[in-house]
N, C-alpha and C. Protein backbone atom coordinates (compact mmCIF):
# COMPACT_ATOMS: atom_id res chain seq x y z
N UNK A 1 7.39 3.44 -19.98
CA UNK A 1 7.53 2.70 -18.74
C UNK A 1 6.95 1.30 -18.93
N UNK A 2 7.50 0.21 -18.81
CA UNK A 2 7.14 -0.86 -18.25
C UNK A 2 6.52 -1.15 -17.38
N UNK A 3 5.81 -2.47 -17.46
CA UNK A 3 5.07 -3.29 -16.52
C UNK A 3 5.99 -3.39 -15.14
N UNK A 4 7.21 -3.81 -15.70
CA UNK A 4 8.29 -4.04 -14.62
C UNK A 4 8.73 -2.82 -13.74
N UNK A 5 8.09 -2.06 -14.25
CA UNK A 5 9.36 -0.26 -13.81
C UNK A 5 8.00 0.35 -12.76
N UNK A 6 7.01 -0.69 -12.34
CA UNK A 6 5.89 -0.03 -11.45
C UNK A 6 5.90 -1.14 -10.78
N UNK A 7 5.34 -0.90 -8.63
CA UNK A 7 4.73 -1.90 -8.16
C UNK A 7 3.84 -1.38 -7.79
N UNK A 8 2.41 -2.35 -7.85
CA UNK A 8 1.51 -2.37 -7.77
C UNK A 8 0.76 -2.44 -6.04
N UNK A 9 0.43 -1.74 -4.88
CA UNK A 9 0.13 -1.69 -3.69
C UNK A 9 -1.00 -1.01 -3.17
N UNK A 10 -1.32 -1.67 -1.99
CA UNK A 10 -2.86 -1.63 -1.41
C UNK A 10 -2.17 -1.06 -0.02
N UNK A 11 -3.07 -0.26 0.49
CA UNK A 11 -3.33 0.36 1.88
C UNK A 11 -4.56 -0.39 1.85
N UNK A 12 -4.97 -1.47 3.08
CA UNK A 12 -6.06 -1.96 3.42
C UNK A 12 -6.38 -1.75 5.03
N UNK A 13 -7.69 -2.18 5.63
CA UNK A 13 -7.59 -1.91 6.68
C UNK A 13 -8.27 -3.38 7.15
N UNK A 14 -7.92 -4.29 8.30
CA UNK A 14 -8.07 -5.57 8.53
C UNK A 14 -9.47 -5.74 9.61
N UNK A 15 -10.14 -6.38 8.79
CA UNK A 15 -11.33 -6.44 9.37
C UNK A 15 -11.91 -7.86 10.46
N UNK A 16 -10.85 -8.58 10.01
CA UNK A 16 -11.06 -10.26 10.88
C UNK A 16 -10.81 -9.45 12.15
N UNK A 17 -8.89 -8.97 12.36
CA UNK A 17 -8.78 -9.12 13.79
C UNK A 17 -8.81 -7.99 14.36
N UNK A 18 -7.65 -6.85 14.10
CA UNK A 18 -7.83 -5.74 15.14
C UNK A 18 -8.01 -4.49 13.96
N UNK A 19 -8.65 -4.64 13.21
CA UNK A 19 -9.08 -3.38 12.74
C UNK A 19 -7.83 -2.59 12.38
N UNK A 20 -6.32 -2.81 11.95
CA UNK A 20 -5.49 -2.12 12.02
C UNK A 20 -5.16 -2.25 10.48
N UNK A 21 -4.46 -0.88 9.74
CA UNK A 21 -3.92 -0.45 8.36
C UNK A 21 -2.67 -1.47 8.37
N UNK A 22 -2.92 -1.80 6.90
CA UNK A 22 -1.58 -2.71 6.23
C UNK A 22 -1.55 -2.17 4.96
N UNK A 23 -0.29 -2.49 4.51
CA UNK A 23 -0.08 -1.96 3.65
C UNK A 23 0.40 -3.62 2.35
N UNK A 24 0.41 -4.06 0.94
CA UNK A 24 0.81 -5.19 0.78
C UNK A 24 1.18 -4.36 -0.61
N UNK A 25 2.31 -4.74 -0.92
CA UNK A 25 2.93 -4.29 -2.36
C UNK A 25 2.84 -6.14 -2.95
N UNK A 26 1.52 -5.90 -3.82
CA UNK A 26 1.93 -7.07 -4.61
C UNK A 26 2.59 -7.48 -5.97
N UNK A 27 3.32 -6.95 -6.57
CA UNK A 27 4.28 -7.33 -7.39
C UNK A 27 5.46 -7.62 -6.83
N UNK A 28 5.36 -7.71 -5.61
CA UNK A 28 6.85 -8.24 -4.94
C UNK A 28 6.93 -9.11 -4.05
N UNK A 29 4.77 -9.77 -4.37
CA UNK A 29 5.04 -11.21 -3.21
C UNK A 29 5.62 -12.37 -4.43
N UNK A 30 6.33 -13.43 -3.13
CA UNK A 30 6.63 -14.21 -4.43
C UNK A 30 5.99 -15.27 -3.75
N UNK A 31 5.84 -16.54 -4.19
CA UNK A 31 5.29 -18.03 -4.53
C UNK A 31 5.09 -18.19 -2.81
N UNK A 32 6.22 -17.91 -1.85
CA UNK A 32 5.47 -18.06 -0.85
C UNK A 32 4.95 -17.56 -0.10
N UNK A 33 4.62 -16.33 -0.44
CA UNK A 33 3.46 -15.48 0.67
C UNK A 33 2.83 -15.32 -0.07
N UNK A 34 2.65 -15.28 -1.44
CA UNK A 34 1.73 -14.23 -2.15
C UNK A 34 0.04 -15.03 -1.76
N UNK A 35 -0.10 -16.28 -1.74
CA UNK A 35 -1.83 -16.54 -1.62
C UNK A 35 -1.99 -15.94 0.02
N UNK A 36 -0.85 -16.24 0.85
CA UNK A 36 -1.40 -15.49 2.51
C UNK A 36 -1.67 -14.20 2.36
N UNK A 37 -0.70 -13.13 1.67
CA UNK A 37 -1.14 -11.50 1.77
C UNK A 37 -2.07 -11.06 0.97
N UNK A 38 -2.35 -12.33 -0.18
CA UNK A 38 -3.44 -11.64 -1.08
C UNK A 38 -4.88 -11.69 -0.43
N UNK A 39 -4.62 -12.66 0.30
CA UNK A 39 -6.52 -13.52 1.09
C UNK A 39 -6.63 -12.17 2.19
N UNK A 40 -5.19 -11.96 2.72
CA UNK A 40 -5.15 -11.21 3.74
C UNK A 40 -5.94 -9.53 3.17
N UNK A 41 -5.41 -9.09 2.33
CA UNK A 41 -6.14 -7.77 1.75
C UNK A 41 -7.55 -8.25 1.03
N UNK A 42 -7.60 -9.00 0.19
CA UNK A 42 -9.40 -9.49 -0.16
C UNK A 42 -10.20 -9.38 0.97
N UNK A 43 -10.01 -10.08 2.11
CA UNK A 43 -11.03 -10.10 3.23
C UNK A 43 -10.95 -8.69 4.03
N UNK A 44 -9.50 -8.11 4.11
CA UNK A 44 -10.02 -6.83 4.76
C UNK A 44 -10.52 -5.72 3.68
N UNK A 45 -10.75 -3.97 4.15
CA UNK A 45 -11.48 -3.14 3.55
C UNK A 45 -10.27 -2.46 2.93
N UNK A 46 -10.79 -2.42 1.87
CA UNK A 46 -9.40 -1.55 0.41
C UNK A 46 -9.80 -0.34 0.94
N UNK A 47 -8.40 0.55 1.42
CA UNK A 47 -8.88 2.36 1.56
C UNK A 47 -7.73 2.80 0.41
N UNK A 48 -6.72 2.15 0.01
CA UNK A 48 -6.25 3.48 -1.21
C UNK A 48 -4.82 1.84 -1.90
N UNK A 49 -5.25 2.69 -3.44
CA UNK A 49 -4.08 1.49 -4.05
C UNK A 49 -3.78 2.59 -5.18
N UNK A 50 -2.69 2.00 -5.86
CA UNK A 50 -2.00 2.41 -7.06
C UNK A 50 -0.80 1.44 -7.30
N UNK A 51 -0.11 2.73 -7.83
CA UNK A 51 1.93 2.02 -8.26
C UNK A 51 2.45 3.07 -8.05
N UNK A 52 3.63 2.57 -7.51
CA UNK A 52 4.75 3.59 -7.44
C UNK A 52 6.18 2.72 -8.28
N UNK A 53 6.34 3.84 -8.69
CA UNK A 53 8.04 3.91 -9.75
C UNK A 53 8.86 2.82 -9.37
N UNK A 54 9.27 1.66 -9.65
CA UNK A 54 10.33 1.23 -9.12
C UNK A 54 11.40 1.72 -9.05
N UNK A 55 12.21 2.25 -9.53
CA UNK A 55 13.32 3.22 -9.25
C UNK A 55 13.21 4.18 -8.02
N UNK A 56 11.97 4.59 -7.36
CA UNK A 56 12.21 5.46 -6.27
C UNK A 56 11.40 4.71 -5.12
N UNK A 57 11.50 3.38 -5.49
CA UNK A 57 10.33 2.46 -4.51
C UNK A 57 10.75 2.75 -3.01
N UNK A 58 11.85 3.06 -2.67
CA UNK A 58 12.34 2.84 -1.30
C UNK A 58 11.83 4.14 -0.82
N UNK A 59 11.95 4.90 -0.99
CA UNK A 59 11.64 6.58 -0.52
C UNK A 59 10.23 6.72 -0.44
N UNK A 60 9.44 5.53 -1.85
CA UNK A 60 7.68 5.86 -1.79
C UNK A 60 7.39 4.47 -0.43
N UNK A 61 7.69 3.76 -0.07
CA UNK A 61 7.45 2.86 0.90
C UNK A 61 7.66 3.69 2.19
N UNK A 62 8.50 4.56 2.50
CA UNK A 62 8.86 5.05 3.51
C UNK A 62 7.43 6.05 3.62
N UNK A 63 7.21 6.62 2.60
CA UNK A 63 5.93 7.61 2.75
C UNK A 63 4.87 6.52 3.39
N UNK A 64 4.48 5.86 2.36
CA UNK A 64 3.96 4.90 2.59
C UNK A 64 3.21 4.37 3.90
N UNK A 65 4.84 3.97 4.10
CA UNK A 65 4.56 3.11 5.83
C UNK A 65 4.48 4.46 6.85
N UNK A 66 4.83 5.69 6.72
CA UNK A 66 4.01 6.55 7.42
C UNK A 66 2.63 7.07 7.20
N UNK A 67 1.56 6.98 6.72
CA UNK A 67 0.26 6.92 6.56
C UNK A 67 -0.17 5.67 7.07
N UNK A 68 0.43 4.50 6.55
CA UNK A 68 -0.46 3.36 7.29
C UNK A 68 -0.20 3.82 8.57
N UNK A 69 0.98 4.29 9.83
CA UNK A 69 1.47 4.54 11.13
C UNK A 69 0.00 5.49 11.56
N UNK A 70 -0.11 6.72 10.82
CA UNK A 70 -1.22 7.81 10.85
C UNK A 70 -2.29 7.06 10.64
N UNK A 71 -2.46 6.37 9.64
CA UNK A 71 -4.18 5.81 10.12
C UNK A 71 -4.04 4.78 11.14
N UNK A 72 -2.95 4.09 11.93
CA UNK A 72 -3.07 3.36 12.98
C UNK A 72 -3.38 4.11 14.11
N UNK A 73 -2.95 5.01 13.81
CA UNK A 73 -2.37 6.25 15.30
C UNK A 73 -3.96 7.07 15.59
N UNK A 74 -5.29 6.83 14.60
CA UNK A 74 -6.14 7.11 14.64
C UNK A 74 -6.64 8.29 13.10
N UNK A 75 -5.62 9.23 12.57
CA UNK A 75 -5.70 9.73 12.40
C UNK A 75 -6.50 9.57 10.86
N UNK A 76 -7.02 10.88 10.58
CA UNK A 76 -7.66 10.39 8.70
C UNK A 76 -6.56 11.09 8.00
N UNK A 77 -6.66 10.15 7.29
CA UNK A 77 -5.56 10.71 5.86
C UNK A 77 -6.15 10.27 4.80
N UNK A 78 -6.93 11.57 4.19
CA UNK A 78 -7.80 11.69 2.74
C UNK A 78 -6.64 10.83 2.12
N UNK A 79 -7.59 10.65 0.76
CA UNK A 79 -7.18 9.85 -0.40
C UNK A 79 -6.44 10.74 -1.23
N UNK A 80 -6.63 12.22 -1.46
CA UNK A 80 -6.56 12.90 -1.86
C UNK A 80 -4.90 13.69 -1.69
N UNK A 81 -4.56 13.79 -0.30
CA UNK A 81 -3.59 13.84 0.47
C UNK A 81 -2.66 12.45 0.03
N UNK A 82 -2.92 11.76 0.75
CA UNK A 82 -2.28 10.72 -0.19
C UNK A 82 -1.69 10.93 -1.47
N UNK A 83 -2.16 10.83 -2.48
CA UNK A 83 -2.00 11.08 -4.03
C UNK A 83 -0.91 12.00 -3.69
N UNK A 84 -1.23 13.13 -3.29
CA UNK A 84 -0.54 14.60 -3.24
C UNK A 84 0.95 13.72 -2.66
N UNK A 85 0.73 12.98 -1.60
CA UNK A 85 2.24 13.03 -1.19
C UNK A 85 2.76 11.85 -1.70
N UNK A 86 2.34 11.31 -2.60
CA UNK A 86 2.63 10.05 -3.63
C UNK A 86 3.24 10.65 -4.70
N UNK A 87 2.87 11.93 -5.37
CA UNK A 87 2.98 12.27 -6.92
C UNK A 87 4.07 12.12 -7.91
N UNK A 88 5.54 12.58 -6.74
CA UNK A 88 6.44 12.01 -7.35
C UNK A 88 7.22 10.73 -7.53
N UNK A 89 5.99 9.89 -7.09
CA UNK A 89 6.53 8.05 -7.38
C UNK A 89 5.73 7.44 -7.46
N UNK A 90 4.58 8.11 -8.53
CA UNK A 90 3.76 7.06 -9.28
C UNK A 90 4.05 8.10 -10.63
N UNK A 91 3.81 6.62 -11.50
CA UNK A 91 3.80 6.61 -12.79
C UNK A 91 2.99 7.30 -13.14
């Protein structure tokens, strides 16, 4: 596998304004967002990162953006759990 055949993404949680989960896949900011979303995850709190497959990126984003929804919605979602429902789209 290639460098290219993984993106690299953060589940963060935003600490300036409303305390709410984001999610930032950065191998896919380009020249003009990438210094806004990167400052944006540095200043808030890192809760879970890795890579997922590029080839099944669309299906692992969809997981994805339902956990960030669940930790908005209040709920905890171990790290652990996570992984588990990640496994088949990370490298």
């Amino acid at each position: 596998m290639y460098e290219s055949d993984k993106i690299m993404f953060e589940i963060y949680r935003d600490k300036q304004y409303n305390e709410k989960f984001h999610v930032v896949y950065y191998t896919e900011l380009n020249e003009h967002n990438k210094h806004i979303e990167i400052n944006r995850a540095l200043a808030g709190e890192s809760y879970f990162d890795g890579f997922i497959k590029d080839y099944k990126k669309e299906e692992a984003k969809q997981i994805i953006d339902s956990i960030v929804k669940e930790l908005n919605e209040g709920n905890t979602v171990e790290k652990a759990a996570i992984k588990e429902k990640l496994k088949d789209y990370t490298p």
